[in-house]
PDB file of N, CA and C in Angstrom:
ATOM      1  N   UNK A   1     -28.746  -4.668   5.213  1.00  0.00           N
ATOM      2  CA  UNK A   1     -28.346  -3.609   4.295  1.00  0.00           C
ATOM      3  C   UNK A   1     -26.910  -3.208   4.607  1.00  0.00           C
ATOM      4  N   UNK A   2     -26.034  -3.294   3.533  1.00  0.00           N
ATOM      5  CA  UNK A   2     -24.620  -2.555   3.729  1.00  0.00           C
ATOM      6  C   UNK A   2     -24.142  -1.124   3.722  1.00  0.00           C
ATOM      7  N   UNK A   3     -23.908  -0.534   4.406  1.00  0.00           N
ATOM      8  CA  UNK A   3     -23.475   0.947   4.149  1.00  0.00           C
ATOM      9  C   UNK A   3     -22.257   0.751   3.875  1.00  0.00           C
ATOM     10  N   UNK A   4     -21.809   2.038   3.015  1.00  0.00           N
ATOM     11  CA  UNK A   4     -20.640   2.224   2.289  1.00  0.00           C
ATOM     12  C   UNK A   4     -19.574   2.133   3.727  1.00  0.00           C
ATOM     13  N   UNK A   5     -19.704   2.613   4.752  1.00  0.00           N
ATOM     14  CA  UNK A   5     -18.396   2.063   5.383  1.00  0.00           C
ATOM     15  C   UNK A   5     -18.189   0.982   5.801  1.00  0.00           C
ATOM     16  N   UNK A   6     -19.329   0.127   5.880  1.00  0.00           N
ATOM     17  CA  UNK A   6     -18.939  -1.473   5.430  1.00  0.00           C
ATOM     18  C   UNK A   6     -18.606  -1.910   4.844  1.00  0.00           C
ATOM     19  N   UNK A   7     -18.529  -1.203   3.207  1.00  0.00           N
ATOM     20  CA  UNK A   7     -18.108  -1.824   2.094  1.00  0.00           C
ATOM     21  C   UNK A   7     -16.731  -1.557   2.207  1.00  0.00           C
ATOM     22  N   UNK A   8     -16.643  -0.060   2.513  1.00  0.00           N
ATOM     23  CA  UNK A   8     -15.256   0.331   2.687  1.00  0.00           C
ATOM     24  C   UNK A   8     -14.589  -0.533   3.243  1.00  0.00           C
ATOM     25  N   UNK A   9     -14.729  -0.945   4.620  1.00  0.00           N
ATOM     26  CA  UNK A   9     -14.001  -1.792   5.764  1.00  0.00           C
ATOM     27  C   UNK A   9     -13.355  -2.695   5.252  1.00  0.00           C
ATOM     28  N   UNK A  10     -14.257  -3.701   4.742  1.00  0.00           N
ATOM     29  CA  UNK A  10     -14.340  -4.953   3.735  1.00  0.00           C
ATOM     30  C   UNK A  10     -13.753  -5.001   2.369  1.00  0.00           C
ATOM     31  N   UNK A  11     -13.976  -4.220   1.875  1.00  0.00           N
ATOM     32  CA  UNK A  11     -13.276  -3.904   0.171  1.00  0.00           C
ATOM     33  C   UNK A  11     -12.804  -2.748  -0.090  1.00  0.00           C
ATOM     34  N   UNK A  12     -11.583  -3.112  -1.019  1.00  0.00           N
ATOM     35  CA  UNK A  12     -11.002  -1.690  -1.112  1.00  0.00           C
ATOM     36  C   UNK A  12     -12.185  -0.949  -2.286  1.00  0.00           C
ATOM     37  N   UNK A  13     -11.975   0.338  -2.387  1.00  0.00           N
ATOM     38  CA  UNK A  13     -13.091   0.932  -3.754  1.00  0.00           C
ATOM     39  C   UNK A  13     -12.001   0.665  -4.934  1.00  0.00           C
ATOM     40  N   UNK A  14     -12.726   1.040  -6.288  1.00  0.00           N
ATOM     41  CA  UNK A  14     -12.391   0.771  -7.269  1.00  0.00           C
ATOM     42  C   UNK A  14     -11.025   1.401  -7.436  1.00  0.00           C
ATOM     43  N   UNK A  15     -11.259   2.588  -7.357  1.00  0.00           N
ATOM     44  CA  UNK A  15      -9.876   3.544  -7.029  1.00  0.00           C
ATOM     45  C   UNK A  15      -8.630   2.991  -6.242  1.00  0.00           C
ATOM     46  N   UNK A  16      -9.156   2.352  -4.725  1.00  0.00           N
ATOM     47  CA  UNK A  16      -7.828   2.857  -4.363  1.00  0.00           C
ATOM     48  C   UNK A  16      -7.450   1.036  -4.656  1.00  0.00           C
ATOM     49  N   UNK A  17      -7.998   0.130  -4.861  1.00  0.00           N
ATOM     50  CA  UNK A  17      -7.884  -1.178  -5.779  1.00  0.00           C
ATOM     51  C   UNK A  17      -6.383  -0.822  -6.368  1.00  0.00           C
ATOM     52  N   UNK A  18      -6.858  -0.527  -7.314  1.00  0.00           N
ATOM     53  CA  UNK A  18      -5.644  -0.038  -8.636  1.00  0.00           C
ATOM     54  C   UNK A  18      -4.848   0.885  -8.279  1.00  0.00           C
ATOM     55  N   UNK A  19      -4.736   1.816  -7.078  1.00  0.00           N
ATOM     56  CA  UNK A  19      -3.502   2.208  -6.559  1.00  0.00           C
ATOM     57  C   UNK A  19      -2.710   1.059  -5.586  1.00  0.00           C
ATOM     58  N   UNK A  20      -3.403   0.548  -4.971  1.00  0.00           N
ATOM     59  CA  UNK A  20      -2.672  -0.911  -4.430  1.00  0.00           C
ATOM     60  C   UNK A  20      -1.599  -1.754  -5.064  1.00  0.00           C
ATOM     61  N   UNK A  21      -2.379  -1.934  -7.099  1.00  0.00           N
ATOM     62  CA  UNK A  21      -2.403  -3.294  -7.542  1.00  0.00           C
ATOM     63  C   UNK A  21      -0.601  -2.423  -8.258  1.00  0.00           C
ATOM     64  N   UNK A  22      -1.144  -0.803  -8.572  1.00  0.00           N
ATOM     65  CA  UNK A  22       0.132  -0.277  -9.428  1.00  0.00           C
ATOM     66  C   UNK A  22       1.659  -0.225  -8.445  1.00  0.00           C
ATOM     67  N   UNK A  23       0.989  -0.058  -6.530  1.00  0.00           N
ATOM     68  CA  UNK A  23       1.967   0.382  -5.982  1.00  0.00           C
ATOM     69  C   UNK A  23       2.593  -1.314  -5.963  1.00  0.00           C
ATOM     70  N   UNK A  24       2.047  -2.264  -5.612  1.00  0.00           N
ATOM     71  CA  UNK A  24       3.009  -3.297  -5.890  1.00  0.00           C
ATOM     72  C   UNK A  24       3.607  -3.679  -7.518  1.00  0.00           C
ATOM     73  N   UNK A  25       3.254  -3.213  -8.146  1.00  0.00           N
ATOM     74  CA  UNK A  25       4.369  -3.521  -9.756  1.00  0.00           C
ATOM     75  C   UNK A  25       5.207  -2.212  -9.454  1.00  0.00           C
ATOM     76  N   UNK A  26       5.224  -1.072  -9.080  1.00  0.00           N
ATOM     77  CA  UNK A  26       6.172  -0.370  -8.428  1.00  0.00           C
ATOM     78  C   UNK A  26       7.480  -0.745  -7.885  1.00  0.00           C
ATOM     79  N   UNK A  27       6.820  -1.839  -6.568  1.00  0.00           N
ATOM     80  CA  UNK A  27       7.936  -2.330  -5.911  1.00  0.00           C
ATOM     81  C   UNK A  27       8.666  -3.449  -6.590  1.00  0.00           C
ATOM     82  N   UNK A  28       7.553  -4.157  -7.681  1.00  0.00           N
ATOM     83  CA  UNK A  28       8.534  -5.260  -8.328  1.00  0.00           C
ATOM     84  C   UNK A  28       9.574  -4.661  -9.074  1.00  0.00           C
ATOM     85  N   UNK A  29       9.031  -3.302  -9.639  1.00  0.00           N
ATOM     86  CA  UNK A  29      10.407  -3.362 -10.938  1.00  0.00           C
ATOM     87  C   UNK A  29      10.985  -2.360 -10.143  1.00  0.00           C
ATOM     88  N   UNK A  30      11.176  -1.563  -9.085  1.00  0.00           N
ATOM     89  CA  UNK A  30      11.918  -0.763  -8.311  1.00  0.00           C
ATOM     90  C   UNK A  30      12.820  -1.198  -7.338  1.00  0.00           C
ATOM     91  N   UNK A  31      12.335  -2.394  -6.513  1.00  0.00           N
ATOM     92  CA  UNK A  31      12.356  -2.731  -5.577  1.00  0.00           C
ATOM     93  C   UNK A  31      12.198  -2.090  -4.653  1.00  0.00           C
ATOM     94  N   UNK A  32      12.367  -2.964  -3.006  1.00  0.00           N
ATOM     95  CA  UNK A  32      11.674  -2.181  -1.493  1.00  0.00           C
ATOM     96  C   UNK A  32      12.855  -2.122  -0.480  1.00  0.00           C
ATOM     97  N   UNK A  33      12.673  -0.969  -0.032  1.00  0.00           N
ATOM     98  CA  UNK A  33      13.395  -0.868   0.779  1.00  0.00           C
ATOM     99  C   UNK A  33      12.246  -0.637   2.196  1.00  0.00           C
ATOM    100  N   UNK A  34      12.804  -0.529   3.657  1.00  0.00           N
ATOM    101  CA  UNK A  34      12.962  -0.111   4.355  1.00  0.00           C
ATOM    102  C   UNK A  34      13.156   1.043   5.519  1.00  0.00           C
ATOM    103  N   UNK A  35      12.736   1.756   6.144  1.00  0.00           N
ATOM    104  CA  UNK A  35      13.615   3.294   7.043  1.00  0.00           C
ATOM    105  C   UNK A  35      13.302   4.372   6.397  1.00  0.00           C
ATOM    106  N   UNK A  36      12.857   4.604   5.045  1.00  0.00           N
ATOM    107  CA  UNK A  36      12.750   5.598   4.163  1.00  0.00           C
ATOM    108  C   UNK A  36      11.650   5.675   3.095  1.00  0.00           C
ATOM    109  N   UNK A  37      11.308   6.674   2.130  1.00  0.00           N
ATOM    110  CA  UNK A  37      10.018   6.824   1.600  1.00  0.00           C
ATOM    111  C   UNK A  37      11.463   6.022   0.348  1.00  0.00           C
ATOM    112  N   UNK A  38      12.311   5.832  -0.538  1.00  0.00           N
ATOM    113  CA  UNK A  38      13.290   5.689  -0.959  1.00  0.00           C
ATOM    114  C   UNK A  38      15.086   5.912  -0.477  1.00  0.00           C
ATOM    115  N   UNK A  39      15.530   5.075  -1.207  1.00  0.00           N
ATOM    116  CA  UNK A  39      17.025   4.557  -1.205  1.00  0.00           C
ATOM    117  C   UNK A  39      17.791   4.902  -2.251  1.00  0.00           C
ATOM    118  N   UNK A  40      19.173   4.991  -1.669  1.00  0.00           N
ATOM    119  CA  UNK A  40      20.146   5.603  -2.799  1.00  0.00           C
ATOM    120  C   UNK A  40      19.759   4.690  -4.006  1.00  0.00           C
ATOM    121  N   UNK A  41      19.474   3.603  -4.195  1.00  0.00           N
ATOM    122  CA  UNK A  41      19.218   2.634  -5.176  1.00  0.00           C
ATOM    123  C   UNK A  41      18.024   2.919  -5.890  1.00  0.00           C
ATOM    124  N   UNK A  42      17.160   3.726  -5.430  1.00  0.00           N
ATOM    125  CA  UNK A  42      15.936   3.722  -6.074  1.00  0.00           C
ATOM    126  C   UNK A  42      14.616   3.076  -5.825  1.00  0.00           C
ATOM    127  N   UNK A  43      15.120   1.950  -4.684  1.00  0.00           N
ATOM    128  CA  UNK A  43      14.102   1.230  -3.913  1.00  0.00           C
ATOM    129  C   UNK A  43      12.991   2.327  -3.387  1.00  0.00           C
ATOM    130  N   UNK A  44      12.150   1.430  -2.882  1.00  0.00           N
ATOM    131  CA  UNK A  44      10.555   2.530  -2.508  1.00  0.00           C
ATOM    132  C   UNK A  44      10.197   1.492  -1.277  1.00  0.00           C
ATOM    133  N   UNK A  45       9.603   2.070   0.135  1.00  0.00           N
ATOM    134  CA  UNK A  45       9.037   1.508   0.940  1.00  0.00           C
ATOM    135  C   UNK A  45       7.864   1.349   0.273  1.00  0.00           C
ATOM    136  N   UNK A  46       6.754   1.458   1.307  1.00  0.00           N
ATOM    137  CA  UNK A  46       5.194   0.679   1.106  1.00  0.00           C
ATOM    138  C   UNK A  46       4.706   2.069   0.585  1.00  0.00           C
ATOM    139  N   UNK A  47       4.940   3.221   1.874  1.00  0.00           N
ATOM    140  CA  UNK A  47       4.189   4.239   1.120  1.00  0.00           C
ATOM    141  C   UNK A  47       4.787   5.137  -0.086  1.00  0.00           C
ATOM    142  N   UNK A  48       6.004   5.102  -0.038  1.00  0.00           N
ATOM    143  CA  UNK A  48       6.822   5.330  -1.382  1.00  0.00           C
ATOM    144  C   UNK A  48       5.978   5.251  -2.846  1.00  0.00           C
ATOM    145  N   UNK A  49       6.263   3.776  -2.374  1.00  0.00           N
ATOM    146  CA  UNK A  49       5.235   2.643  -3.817  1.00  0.00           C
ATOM    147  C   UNK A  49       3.999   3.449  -4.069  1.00  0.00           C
ATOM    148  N   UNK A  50       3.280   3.491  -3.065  1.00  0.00           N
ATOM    149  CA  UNK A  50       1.770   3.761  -2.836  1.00  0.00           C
ATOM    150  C   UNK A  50       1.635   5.442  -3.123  1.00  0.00           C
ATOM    151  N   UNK A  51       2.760   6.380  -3.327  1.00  0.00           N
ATOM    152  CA  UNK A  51       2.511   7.710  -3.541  1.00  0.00           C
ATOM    153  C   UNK A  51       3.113   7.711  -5.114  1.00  0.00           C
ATOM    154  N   UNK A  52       3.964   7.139  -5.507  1.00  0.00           N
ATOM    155  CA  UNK A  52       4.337   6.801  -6.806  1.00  0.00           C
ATOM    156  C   UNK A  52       3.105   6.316  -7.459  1.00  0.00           C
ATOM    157  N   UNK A  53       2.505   5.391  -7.123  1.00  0.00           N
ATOM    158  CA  UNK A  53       1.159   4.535  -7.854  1.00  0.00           C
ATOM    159  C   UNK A  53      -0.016   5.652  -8.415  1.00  0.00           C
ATOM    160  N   UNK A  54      -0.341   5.928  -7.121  1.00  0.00           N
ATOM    161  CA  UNK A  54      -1.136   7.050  -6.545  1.00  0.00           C
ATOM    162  C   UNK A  54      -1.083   8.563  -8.367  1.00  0.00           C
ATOM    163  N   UNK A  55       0.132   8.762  -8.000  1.00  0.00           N
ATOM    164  CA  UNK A  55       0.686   9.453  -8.968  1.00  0.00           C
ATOM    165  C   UNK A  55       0.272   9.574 -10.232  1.00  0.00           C
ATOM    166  N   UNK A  56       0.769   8.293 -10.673  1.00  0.00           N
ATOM    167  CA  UNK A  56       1.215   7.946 -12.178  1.00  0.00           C
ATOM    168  C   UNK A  56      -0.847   7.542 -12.441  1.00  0.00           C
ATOM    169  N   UNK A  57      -1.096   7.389 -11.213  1.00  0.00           N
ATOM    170  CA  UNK A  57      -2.641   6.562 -11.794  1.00  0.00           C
ATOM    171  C   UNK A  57      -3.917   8.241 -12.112  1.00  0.00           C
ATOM    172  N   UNK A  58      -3.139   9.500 -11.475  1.00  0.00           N
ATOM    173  CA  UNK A  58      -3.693  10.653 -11.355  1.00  0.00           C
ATOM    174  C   UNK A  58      -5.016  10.676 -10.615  1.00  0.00           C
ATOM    175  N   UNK A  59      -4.478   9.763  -9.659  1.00  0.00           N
ATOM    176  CA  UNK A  59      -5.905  10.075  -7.740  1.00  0.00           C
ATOM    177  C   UNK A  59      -5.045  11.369  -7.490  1.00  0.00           C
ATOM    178  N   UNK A  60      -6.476  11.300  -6.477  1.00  0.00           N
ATOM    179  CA  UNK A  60      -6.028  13.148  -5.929  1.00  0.00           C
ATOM    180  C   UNK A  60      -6.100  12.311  -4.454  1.00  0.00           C
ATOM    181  N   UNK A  61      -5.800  13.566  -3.564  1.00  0.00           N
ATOM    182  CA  UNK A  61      -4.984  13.144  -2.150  1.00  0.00           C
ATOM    183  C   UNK A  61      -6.221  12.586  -1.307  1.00  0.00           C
ATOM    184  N   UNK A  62      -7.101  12.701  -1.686  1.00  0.00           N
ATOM    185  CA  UNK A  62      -8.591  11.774  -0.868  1.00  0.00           C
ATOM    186  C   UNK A  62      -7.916  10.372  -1.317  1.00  0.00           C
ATOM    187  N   UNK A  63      -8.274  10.237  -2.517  1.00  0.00           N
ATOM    188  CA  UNK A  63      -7.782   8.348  -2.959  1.00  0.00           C
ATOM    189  C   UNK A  63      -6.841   8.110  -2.348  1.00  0.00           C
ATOM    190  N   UNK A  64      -5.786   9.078  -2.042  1.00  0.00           N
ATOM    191  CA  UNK A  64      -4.545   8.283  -1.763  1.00  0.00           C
ATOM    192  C   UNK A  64      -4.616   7.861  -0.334  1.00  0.00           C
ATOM    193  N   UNK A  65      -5.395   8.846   0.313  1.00  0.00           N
ATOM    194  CA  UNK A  65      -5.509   8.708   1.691  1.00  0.00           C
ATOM    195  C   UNK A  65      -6.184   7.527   2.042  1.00  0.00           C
ATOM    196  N   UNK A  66      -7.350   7.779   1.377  1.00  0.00           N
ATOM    197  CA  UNK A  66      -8.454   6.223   1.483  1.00  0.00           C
ATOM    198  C   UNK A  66      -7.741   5.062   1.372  1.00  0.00           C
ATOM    199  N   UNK A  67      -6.670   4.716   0.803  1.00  0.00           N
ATOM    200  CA  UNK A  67      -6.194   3.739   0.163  1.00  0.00           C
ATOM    201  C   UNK A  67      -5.572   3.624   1.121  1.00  0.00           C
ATOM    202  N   UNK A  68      -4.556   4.634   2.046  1.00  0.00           N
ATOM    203  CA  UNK A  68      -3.724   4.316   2.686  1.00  0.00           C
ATOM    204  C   UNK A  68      -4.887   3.163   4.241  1.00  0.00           C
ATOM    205  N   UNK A  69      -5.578   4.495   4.312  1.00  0.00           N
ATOM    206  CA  UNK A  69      -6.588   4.029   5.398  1.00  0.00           C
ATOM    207  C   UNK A  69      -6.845   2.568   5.417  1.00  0.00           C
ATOM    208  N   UNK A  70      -7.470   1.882   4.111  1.00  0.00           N
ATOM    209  CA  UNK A  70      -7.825   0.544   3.953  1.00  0.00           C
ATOM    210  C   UNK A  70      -6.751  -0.715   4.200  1.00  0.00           C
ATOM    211  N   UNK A  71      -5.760  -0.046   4.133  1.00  0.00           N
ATOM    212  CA  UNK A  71      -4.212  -0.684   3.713  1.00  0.00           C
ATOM    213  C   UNK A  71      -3.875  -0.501   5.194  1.00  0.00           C
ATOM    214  N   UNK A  72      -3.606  -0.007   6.117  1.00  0.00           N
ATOM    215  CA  UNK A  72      -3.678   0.018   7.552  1.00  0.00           C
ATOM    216  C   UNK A  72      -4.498  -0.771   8.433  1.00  0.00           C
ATOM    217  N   UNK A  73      -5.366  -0.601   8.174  1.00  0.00           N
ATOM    218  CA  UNK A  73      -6.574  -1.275   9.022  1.00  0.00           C
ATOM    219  C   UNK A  73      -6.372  -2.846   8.497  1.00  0.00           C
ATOM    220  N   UNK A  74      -6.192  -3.130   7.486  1.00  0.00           N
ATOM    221  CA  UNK A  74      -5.790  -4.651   6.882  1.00  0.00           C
ATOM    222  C   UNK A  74      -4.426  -5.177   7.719  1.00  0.00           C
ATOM    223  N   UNK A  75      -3.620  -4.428   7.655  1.00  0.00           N
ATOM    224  CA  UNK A  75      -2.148  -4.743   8.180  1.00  0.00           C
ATOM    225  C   UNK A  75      -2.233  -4.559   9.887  1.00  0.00           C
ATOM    226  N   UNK A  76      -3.449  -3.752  10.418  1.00  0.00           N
ATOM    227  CA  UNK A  76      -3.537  -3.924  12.025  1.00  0.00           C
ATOM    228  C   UNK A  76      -2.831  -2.687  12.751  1.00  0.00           C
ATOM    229  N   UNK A  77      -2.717  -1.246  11.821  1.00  0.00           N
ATOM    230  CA  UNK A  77      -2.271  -0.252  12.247  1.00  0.00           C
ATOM    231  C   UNK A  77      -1.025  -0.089  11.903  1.00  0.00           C
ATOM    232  N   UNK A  78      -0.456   0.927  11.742  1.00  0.00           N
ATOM    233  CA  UNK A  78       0.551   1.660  12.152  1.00  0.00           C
ATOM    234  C   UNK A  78       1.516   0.686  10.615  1.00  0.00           C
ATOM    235  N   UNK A  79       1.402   1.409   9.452  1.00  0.00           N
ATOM    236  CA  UNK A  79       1.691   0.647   8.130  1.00  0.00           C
ATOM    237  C   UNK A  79       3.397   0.817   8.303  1.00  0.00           C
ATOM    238  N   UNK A  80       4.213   1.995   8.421  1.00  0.00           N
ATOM    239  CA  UNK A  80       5.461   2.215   8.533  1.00  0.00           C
ATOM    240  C   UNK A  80       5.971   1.431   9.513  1.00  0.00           C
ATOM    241  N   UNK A  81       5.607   0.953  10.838  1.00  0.00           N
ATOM    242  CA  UNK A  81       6.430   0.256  11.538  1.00  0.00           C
ATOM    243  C   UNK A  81       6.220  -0.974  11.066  1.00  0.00           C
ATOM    244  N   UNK A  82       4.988  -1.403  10.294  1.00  0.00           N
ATOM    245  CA  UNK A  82       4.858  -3.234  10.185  1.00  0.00           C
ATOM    246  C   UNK A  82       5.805  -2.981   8.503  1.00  0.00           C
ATOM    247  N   UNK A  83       5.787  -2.202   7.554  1.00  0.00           N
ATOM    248  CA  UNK A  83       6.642  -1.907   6.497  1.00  0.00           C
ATOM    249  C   UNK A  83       8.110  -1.923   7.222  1.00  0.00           C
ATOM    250  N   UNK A  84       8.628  -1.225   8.392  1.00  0.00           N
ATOM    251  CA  UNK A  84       9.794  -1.749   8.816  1.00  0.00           C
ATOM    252  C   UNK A  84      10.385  -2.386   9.561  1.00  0.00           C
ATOM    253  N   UNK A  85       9.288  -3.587   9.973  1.00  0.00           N
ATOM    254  CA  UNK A  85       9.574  -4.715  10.761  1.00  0.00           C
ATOM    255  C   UNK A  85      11.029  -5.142  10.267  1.00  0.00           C
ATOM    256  N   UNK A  86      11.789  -5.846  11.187  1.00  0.00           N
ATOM    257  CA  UNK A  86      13.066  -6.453  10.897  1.00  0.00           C
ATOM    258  C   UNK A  86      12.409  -7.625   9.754  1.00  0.00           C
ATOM    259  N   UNK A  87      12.077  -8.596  10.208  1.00  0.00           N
ATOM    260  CA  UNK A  87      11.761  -9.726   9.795  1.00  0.00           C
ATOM    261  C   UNK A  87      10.693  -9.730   8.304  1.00  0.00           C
ATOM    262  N   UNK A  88      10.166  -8.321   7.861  1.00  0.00           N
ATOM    263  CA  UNK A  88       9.578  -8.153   6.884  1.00  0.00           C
ATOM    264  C   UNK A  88      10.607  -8.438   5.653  1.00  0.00           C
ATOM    265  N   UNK A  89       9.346  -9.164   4.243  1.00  0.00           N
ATOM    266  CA  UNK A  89       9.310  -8.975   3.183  1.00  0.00           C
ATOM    267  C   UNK A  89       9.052  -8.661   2.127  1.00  0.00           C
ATOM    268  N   UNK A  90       9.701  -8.384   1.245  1.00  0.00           N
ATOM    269  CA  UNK A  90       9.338  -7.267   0.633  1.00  0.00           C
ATOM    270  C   UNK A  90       7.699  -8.486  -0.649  1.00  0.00           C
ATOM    271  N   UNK A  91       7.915  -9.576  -0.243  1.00  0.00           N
ATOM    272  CA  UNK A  91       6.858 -10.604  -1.177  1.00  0.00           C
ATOM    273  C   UNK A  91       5.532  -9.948  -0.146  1.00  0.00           C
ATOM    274  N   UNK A  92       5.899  -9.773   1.194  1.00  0.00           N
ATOM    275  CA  UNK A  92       4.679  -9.987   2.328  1.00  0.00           C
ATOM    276  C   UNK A  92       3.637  -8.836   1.579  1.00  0.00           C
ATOM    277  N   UNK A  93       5.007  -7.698   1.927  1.00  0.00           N
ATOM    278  CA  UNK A  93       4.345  -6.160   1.622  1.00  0.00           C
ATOM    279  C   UNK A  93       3.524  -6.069   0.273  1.00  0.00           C
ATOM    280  N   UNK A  94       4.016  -6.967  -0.951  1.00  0.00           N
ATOM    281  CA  UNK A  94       3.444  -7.265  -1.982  1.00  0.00           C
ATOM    282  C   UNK A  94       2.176  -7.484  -1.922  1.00  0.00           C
ATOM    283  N   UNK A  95       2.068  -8.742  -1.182  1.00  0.00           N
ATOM    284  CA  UNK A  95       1.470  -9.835  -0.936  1.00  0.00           C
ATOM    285  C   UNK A  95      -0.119  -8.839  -0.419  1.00  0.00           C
ATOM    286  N   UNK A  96       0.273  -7.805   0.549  1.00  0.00           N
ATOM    287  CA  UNK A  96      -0.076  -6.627   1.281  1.00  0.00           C
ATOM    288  C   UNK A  96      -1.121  -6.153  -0.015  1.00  0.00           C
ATOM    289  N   UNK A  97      -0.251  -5.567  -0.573  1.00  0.00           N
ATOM    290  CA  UNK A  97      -1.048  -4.508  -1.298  1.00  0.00           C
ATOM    291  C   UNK A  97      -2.090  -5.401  -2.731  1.00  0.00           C
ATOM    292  N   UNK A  98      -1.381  -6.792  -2.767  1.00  0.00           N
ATOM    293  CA  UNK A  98      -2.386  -7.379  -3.727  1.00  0.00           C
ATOM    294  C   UNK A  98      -4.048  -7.741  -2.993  1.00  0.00           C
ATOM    295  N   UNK A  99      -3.819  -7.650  -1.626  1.00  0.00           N
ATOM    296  CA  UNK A  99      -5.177  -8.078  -1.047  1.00  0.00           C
ATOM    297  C   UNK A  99      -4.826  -9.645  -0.523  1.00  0.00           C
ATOM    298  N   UNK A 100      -3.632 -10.058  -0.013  1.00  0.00           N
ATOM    299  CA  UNK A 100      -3.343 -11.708   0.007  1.00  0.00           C
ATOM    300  C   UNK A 100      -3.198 -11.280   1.823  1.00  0.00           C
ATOM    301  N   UNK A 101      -2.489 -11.901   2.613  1.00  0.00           N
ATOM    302  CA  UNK A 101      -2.039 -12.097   3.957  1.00  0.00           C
ATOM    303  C   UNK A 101      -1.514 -10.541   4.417  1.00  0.00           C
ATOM    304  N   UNK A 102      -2.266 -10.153   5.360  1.00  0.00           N
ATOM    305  CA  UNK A 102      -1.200  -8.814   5.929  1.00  0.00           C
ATOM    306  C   UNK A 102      -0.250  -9.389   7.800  1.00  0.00           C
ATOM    307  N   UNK A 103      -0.195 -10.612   7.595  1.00  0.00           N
ATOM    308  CA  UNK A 103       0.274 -10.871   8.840  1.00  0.00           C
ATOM    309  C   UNK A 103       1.746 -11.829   8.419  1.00  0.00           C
TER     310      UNK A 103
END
């Protein structure tokens, strides 16, 4: 039998899914930056994207949190320092929030 924080662990919920899927078309037509929630340019880090998404999709601050939660634990902790790895990209971070490779 699965309990919901198995499911959780394992799958994002429906909700925070589609804050994921909006915060990466975020970063495509915004682009990503780095060091900051945004850039003089208008760029958006990970959680930038992900509070913009969040936003426009009208979750309240549980979803956003959950989402963040699921999105951490995938990436192996600590989302802002692996978002400002030197060697990061902004396809990875994509890549991240579509549900593809978080390494």
């Amino acid at each position: 039998m699965t309990t919901r924080n198995q499911t959780t662990e394992n799958h994002p919920s429906p909700t925070t899914r589609r804050i994921r899927l909006e915060a990466a078309a975020v970063i495509e037509k915004a682009g990503w930056c780095q060091g900051g929630l945004t850039d003089l340019h208008g760029r958006v880090c990970l959680l930038g994207a992900m509070m913009l998404a969040a936003d426009s999709l009208g979750a309240n601050r549980g979803e956003m949190a959950l989402a963040w939660v699921e999105l951490d634990r995938e990436a192996g902790g600590a989302l802002p320092r692996w978002n400002d790895a030197p060697s990061r990209t902004k396809e990875e971070v994509i890549d991240l929030l579509r549900g593809s490779s978080a390494n």
